[in-house]
C-alpha atoms as a PDB file:
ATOM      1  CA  UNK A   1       8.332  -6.042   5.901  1.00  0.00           C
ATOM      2  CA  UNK A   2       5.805  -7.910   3.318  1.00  0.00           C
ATOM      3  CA  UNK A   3       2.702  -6.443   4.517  1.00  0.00           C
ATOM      4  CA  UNK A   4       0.254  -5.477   2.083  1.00  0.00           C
ATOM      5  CA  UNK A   5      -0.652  -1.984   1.562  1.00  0.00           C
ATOM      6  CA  UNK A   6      -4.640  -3.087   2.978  1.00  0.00           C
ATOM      7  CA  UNK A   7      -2.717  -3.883   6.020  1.00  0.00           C
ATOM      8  CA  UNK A   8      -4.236  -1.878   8.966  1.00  0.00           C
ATOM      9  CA  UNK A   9      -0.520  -1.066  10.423  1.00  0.00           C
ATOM     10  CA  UNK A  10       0.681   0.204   7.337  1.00  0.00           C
ATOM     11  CA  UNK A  11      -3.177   2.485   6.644  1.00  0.00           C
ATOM     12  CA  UNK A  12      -2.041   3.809  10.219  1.00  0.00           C
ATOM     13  CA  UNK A  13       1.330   4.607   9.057  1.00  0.00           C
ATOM     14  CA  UNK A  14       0.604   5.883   6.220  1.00  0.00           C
ATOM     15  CA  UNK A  15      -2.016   8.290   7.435  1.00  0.00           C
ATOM     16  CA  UNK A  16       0.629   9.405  10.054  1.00  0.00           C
ATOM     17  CA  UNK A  17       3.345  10.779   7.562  1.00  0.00           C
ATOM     18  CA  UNK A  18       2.125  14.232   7.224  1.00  0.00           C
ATOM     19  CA  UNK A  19       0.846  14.631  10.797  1.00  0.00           C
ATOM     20  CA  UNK A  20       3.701  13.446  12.756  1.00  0.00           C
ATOM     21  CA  UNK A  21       7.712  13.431  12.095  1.00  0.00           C
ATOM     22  CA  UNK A  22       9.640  14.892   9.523  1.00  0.00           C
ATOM     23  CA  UNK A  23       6.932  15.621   6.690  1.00  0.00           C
ATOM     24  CA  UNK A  24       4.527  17.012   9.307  1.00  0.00           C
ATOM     25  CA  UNK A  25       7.869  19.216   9.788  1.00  0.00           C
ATOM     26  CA  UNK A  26       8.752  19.931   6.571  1.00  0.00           C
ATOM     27  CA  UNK A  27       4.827  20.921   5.268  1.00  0.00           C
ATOM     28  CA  UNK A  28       4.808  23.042   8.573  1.00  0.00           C
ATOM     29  CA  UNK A  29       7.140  25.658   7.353  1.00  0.00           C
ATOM     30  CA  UNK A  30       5.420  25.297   3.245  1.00  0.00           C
ATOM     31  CA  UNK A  31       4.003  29.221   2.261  1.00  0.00           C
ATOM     32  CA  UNK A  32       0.052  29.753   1.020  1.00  0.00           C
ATOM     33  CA  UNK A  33       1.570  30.077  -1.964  1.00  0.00           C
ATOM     34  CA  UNK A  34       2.628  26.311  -2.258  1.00  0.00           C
ATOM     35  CA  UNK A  35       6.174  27.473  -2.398  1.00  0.00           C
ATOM     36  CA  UNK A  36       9.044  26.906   0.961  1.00  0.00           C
ATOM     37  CA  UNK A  37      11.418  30.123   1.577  1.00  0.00           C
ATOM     38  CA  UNK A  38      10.820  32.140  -1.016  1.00  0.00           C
ATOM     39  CA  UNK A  39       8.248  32.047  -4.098  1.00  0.00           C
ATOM     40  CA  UNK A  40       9.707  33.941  -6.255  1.00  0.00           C
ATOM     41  CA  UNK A  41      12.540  31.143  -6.827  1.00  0.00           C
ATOM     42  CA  UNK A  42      11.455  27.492  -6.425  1.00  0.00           C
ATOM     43  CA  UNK A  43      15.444  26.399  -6.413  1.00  0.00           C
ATOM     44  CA  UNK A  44      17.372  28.596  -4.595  1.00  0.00           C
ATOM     45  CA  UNK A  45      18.405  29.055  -1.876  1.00  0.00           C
ATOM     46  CA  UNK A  46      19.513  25.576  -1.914  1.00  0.00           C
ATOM     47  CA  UNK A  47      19.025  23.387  -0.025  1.00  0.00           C
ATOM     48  CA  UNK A  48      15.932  24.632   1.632  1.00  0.00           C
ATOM     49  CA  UNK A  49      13.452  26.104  -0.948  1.00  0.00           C
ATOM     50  CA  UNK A  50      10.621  24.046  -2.700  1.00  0.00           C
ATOM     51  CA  UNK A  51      12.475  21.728  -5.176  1.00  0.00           C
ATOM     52  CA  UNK A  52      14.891  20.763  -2.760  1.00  0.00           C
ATOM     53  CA  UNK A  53      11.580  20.135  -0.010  1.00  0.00           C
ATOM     54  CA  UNK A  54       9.537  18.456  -2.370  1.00  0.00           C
ATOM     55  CA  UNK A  55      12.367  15.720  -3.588  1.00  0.00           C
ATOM     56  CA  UNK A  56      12.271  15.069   0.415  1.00  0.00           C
ATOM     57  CA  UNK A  57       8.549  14.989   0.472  1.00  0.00           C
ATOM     58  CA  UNK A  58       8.578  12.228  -2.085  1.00  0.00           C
ATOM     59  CA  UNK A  59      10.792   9.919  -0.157  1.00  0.00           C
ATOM     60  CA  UNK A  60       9.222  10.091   2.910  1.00  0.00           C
ATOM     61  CA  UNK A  61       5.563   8.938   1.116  1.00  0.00           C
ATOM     62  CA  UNK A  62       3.324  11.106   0.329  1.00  0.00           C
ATOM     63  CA  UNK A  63       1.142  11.603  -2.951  1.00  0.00           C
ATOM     64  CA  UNK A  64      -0.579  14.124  -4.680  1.00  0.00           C
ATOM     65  CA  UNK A  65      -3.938  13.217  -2.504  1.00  0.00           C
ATOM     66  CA  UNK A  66      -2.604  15.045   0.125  1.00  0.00           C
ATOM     67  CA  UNK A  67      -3.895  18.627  -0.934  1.00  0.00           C
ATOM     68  CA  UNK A  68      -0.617  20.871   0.034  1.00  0.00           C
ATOM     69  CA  UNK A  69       1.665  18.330  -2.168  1.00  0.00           C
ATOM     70  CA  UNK A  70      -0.975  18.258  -5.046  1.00  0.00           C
ATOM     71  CA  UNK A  71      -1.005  22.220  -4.888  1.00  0.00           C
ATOM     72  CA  UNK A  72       3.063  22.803  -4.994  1.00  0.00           C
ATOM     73  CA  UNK A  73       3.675  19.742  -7.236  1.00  0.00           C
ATOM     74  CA  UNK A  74       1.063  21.705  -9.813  1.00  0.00           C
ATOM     75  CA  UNK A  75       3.158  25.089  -8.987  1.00  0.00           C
ATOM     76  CA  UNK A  76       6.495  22.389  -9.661  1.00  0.00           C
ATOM     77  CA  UNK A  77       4.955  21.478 -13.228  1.00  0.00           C
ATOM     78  CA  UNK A  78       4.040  25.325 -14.089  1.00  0.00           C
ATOM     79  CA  UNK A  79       7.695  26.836 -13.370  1.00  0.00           C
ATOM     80  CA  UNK A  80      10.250  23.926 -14.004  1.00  0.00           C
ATOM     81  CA  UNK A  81       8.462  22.294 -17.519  1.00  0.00           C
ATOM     82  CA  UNK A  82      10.350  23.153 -20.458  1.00  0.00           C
ATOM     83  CA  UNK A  83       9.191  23.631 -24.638  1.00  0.00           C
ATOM     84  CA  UNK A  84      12.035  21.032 -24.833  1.00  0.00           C
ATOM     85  CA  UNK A  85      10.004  18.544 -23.248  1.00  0.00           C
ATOM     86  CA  UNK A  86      12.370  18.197 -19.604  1.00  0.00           C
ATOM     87  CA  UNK A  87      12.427  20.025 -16.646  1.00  0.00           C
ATOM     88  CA  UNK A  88      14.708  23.243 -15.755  1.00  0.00           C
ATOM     89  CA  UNK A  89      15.410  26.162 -13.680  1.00  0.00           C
ATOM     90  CA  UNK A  90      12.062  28.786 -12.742  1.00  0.00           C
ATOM     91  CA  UNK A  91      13.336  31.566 -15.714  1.00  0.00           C
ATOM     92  CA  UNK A  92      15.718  29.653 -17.523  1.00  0.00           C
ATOM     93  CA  UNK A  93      14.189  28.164 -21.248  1.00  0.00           C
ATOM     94  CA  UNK A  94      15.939  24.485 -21.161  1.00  0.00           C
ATOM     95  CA  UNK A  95      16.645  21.461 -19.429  1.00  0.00           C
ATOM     96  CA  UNK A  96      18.408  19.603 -17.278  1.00  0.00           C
ATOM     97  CA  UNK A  97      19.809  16.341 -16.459  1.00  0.00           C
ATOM     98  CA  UNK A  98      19.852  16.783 -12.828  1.00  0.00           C
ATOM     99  CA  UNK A  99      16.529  18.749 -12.892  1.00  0.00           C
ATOM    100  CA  UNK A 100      14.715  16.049 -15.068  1.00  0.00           C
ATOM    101  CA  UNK A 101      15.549  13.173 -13.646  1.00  0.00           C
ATOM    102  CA  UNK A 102      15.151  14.305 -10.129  1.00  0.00           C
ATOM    103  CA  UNK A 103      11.638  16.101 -10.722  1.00  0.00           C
ATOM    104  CA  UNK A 104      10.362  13.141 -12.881  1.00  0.00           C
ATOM    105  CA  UNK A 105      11.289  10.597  -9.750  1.00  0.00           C
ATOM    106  CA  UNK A 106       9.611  13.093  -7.514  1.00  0.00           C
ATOM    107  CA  UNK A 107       6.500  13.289  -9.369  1.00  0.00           C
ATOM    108  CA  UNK A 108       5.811   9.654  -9.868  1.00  0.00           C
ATOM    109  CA  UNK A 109       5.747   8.906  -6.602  1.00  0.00           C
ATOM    110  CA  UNK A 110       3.579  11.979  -5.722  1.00  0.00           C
ATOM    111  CA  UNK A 111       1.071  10.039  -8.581  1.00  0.00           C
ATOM    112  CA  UNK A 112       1.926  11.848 -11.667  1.00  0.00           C
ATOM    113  CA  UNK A 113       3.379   9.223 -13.808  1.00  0.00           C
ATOM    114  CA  UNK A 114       0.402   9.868 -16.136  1.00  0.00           C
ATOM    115  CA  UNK A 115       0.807  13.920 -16.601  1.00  0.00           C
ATOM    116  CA  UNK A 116       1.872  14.675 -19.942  1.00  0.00           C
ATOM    117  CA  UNK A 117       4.563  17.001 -18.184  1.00  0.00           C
ATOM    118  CA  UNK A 118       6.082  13.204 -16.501  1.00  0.00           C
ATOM    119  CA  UNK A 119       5.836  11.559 -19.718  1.00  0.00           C
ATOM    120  CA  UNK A 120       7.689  14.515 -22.104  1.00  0.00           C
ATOM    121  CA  UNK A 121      10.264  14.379 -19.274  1.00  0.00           C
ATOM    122  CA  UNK A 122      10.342  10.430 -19.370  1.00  0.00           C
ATOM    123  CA  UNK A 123      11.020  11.079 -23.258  1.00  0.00           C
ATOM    124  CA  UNK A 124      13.625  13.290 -23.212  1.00  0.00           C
ATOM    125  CA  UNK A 125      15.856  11.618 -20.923  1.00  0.00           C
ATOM    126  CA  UNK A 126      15.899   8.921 -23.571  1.00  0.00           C
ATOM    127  CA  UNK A 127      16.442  11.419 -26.274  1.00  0.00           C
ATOM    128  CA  UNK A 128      19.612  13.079 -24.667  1.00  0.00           C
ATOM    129  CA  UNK A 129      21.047  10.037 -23.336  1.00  0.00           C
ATOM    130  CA  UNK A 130      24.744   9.120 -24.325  1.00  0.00           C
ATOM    131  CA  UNK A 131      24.204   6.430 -27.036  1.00  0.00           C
ATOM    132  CA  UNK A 132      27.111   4.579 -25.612  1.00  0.00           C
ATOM    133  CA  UNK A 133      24.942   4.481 -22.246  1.00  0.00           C
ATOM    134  CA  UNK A 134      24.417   7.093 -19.350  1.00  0.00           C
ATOM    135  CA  UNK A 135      23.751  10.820 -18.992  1.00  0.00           C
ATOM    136  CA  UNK A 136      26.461  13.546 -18.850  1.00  0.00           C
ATOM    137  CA  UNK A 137      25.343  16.688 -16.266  1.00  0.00           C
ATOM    138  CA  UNK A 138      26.526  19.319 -18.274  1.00  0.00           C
ATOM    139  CA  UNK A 139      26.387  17.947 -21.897  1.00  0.00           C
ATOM    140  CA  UNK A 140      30.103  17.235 -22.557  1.00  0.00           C
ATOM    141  CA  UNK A 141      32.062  13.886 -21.356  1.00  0.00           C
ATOM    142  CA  UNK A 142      30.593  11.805 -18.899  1.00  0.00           C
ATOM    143  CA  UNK A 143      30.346  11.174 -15.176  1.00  0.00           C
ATOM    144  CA  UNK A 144      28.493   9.425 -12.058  1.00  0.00           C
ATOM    145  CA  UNK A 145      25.952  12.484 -12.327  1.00  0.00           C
ATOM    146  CA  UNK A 146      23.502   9.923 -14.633  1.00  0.00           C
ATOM    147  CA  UNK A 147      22.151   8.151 -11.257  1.00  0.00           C
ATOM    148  CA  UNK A 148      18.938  10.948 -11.717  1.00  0.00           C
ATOM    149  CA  UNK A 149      18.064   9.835 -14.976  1.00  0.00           C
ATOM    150  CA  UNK A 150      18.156   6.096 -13.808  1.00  0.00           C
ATOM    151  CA  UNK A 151      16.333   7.006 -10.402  1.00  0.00           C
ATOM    152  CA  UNK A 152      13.154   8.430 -12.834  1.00  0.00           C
ATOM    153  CA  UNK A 153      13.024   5.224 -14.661  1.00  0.00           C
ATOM    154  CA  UNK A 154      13.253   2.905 -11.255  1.00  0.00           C
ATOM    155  CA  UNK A 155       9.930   4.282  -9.995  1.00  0.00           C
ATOM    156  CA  UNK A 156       7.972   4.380 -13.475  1.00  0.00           C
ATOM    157  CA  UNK A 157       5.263   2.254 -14.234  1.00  0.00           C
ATOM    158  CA  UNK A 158       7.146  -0.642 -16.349  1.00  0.00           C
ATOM    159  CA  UNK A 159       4.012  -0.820 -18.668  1.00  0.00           C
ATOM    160  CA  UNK A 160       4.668   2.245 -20.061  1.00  0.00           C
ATOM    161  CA  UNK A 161       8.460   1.471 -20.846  1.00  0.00           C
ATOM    162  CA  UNK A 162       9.387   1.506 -24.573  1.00  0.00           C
ATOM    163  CA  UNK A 163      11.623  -0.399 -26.350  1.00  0.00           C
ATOM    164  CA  UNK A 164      13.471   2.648 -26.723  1.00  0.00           C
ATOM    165  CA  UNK A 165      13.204   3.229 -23.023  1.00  0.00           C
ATOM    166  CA  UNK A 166      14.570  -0.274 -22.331  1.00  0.00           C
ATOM    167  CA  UNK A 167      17.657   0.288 -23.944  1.00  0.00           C
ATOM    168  CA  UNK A 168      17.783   3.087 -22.582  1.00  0.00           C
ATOM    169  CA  UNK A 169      18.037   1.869 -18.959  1.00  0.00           C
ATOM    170  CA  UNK A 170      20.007  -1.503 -20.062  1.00  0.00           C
ATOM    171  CA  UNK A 171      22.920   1.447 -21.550  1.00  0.00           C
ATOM    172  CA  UNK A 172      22.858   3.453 -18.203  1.00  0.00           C
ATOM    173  CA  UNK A 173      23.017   0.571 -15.804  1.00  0.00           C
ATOM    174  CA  UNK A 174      26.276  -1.183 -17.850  1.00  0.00           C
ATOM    175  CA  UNK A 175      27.610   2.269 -17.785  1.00  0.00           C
ATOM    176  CA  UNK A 176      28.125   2.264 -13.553  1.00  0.00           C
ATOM    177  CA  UNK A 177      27.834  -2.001 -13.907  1.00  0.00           C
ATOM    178  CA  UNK A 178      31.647  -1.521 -15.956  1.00  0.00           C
ATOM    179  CA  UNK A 179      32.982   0.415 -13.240  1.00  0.00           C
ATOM    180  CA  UNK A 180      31.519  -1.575 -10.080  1.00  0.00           C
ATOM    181  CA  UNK A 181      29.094   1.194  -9.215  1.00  0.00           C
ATOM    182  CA  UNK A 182      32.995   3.431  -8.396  1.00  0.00           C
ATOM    183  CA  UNK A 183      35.931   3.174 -10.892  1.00  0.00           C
ATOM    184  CA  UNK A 184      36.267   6.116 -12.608  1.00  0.00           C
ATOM    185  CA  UNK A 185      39.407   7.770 -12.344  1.00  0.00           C
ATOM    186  CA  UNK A 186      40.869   8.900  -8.892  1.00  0.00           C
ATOM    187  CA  UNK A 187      39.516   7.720  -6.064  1.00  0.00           C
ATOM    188  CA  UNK A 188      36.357   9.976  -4.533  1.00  0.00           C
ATOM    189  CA  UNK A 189      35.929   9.796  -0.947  1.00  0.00           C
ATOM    190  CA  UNK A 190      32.568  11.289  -0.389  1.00  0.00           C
ATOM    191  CA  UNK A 191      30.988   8.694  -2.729  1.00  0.00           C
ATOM    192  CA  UNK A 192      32.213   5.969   0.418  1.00  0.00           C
ATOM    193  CA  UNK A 193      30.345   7.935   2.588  1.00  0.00           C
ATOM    194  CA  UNK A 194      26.608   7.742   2.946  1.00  0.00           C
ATOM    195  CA  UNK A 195      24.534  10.975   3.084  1.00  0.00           C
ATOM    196  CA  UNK A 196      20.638  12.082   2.809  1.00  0.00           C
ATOM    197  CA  UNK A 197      19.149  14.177   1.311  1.00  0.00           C
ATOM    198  CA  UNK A 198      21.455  13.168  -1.052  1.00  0.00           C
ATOM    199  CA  UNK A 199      20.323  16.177  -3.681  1.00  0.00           C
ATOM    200  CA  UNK A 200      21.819  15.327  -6.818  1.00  0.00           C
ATOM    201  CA  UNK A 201      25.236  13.622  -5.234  1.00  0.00           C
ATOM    202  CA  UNK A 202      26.404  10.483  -6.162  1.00  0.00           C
ATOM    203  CA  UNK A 203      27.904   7.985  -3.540  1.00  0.00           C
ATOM    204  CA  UNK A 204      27.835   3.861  -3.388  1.00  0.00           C
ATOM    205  CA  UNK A 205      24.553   3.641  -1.441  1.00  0.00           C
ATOM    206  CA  UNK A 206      22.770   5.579  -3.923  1.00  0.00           C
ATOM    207  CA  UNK A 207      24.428   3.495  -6.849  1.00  0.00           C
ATOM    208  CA  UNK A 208      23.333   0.350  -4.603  1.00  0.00           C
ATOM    209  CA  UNK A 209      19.827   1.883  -4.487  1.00  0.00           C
ATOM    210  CA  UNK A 210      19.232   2.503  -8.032  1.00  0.00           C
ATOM    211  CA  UNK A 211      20.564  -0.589  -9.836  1.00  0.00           C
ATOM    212  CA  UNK A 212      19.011  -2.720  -7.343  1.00  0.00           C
ATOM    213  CA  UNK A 213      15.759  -1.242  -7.867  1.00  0.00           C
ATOM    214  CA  UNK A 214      15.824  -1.568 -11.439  1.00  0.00           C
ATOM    215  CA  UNK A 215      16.556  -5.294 -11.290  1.00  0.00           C
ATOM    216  CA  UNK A 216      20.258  -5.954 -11.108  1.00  0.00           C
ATOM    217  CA  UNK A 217      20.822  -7.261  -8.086  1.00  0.00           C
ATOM    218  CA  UNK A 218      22.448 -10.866  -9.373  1.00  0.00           C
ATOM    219  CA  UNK A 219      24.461  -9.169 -11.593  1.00  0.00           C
ATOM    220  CA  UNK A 220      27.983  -9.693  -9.838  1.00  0.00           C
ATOM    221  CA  UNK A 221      30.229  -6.443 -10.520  1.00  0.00           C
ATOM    222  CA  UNK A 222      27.433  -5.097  -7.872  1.00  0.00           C
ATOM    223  CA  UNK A 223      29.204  -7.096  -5.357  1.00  0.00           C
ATOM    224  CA  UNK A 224      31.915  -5.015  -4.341  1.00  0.00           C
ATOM    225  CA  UNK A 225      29.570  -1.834  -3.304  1.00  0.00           C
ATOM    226  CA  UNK A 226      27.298  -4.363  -1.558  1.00  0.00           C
ATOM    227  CA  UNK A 227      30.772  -5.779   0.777  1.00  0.00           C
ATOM    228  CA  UNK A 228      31.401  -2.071   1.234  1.00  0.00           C
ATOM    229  CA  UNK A 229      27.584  -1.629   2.308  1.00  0.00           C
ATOM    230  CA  UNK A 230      27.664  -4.492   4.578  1.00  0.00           C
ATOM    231  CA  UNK A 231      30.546  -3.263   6.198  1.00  0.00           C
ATOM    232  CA  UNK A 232      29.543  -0.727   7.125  1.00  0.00           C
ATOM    233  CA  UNK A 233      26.969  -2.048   9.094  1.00  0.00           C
ATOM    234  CA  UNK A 234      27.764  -1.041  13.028  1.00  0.00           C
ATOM    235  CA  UNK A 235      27.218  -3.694  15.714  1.00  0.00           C
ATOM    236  CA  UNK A 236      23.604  -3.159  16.429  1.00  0.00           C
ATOM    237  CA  UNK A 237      22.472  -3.602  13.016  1.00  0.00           C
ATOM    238  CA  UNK A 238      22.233   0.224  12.213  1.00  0.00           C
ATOM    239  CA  UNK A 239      23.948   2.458   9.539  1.00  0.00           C
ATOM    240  CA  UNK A 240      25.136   5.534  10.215  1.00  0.00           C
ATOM    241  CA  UNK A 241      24.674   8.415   8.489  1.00  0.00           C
ATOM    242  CA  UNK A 242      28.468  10.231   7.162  1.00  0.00           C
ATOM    243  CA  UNK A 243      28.061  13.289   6.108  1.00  0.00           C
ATOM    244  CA  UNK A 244      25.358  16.075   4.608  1.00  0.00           C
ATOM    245  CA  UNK A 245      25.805  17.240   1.208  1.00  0.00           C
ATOM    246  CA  UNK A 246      27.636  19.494   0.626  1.00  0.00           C
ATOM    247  CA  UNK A 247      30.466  16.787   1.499  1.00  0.00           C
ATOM    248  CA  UNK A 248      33.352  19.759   1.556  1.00  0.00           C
ATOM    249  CA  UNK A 249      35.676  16.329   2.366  1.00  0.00           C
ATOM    250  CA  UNK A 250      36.135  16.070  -1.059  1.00  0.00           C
ATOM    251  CA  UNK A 251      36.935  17.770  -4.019  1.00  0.00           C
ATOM    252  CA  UNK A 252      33.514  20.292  -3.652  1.00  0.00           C
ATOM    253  CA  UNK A 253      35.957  22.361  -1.011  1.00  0.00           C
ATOM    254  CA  UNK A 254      38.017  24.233  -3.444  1.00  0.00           C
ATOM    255  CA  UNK A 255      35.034  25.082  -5.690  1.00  0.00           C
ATOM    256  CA  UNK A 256      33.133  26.646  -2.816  1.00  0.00           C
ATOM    257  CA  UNK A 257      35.988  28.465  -1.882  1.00  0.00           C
ATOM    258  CA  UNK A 258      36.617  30.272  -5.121  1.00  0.00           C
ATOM    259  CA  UNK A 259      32.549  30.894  -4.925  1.00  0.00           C
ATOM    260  CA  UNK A 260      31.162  31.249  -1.445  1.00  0.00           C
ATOM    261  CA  UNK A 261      27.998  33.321  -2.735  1.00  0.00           C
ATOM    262  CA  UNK A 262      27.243  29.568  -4.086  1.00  0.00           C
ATOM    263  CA  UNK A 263      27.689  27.078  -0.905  1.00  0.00           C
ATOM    264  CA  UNK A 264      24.262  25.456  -0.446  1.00  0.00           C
ATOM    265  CA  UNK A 265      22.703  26.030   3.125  1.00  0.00           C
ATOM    266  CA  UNK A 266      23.007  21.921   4.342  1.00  0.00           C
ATOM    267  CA  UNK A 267      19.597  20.379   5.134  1.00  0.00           C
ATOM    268  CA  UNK A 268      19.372  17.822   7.590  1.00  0.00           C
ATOM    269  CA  UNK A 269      16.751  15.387   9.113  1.00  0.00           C
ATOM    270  CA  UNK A 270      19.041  13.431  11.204  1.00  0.00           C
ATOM    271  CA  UNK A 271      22.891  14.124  12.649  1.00  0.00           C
ATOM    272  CA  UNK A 272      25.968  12.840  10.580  1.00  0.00           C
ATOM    273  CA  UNK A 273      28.169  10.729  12.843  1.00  0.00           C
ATOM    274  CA  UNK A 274      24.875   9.138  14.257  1.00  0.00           C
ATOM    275  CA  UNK A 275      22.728   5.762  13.839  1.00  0.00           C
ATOM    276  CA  UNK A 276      20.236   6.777  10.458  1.00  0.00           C
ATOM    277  CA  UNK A 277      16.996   5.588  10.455  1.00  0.00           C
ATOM    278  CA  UNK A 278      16.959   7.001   6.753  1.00  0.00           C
ATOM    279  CA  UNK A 279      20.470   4.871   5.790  1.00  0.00           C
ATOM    280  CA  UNK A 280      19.629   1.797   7.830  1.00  0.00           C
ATOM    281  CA  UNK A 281      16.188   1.358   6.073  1.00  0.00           C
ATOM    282  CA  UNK A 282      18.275   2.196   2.185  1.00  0.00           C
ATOM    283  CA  UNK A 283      20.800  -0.371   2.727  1.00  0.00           C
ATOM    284  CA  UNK A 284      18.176  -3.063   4.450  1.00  0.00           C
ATOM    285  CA  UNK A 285      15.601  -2.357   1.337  1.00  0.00           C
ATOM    286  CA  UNK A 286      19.240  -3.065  -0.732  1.00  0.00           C
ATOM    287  CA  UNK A 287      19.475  -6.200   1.029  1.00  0.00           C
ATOM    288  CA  UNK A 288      16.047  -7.360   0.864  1.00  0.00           C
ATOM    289  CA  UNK A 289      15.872  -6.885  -2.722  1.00  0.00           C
ATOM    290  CA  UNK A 290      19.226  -8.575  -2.871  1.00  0.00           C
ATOM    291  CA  UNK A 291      17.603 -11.800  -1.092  1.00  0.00           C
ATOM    292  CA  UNK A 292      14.603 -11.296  -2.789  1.00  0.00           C
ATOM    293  CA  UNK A 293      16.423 -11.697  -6.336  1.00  0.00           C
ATOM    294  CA  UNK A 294      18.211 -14.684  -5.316  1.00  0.00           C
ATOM    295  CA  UNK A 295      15.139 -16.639  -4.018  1.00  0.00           C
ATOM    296  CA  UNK A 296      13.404 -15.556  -7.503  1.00  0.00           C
ATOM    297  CA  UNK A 297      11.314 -13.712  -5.649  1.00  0.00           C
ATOM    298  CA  UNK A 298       9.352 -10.287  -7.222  1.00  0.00           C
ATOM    299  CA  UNK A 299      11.572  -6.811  -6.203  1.00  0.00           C
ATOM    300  CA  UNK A 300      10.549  -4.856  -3.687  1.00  0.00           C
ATOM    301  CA  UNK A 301       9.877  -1.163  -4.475  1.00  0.00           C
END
């Protein structure tokens, strides 16, 4: 809304978010030991255990000067680092993509952008990037799945971008810029539905979210995700919110069915089918940077 953070509405606000709503909900059910569910595992079961809790904790806007967040983030670091410089599984010995790019967003915003752990993982998604631009999830071919790598570099500090890092991000943004943010073979249906938490699943909002954050609003192959954002829009102003991941309308339903042991538990702060306070304030930050690019204005966060 433009107010500055010495604003004493947004102080209030601020100072709110882990007393009352869903992060006073969330860091209600957190363990002594730092950990949600169970602390032996910090992933699993998904979606409920402490990496999946602590990605949610970062959107909703809290730092590490809260003292439960600094003490799991630190429990975070110890289990997920890796000798190969990203983050991974609690027990496994390497990396990645998903896990990197997803922790690294997380802990920025918690206020870590300066822990050697950040900047290793800040490193070595340039390092195993595609050199014709993106990220591929598994290490072979390529797909949508780079949006976590992107996300990582849309919340840190630009000062601390290299030149190698710049390239980096200019490579990954042409690489969903040449397909309009949704070409890429068949057509996927849950990527036109909108979803939170949105894990490590792709759809256009998220797209929208990312290369508008990282400056490329003007740039005009975003236009036909922002139509499809806009029309979305219901009567009253509001978004609604789809589905919740996993979206088992599309092509995740067979897989799940040949391994049930491995369906996610779903994880929701609002109702699919519903109004979203979470989507309508995505797609109006979308739009305000949109506006914001065309007056020449600076980006909002």
């Amino acid at each position: 809304m433009g107010r500055s953070e010495s604003n004493p509405e947004v102080r209030k606000a601020r100072a709110g978010i882990p007393r009352v709503g869903w992060a006073a909900d969330i860091l209600a059910k957190r363990r002594s030991d730092g950990s949600w569910e169970d602390g032996t595992r910090l992933y699993r079961p998904k979606y409920l255990s402490t990496h999946w809790m602590l990605l949610v904790l970062s959107d909703l806007g809290l730092t590490r000067k809260h003292p439960a967040i600094r003490e799991s983030c630190e429990l975070w670091i110890e289990r997920f680092a890796k000798p190969d410089g990203g983050f991974g599984l609690d027990g496994g010995s390497r990396s990645h993509l998903c896990l990197v790019g997803n922790t690294a967003r997380a802990l920025i915003r918690f206020g870590y952008s300066e822990h050697p752990a950040v900047i290793r993982a800040m490193e070595w998604l340039v390092k195993n990037a595609d050199p014709k631009g993106g990220w591929s999830c598994f290490g072979a071919g390529r797909n949508l799945d780079s949006w976590e790598g992107l996300s990582a570099f849309a919340v840190y500090p630009r000062r601390r971008w290299t030149p190698k890092m710049e390239e980096c991000v200019s490579k990954g943004a042409e690489f969903f810029l040449s397909r309009e943010l949704q070409h890429q073979g068949a057509r996927y249906a849950p990527w036109y539905r909108t979803h939170y938490p949105v894990h490590y699943y792709y759809d256009l909002l998220v797209g929208l979210d990312v290369l508008t954050s990282l400056g490329y609003s003007r740039d005009p192959r975003v236009s036909p995700a922002l139509a499809w954002m806009r029309g979305k829009r219901r009567a009253d102003g509001r978004w609604d919110l789809d589905a919740a991941h996993p979206d088992l309308l599309g092509g995740a339903a067979d897989w799940y069915r040949t391994h049930p042991t491995q369906r996610p538990v779903p994880f929701q702060l609002e109702a699919p089918g519903r109004a979203s306070k979470w989507i309508t304030l995505k797609a109006l930050v979308v739009e305000e940077r949109v506006k914001s690019s065309s007056r020449g204005a600076p980006l909002p966060p």
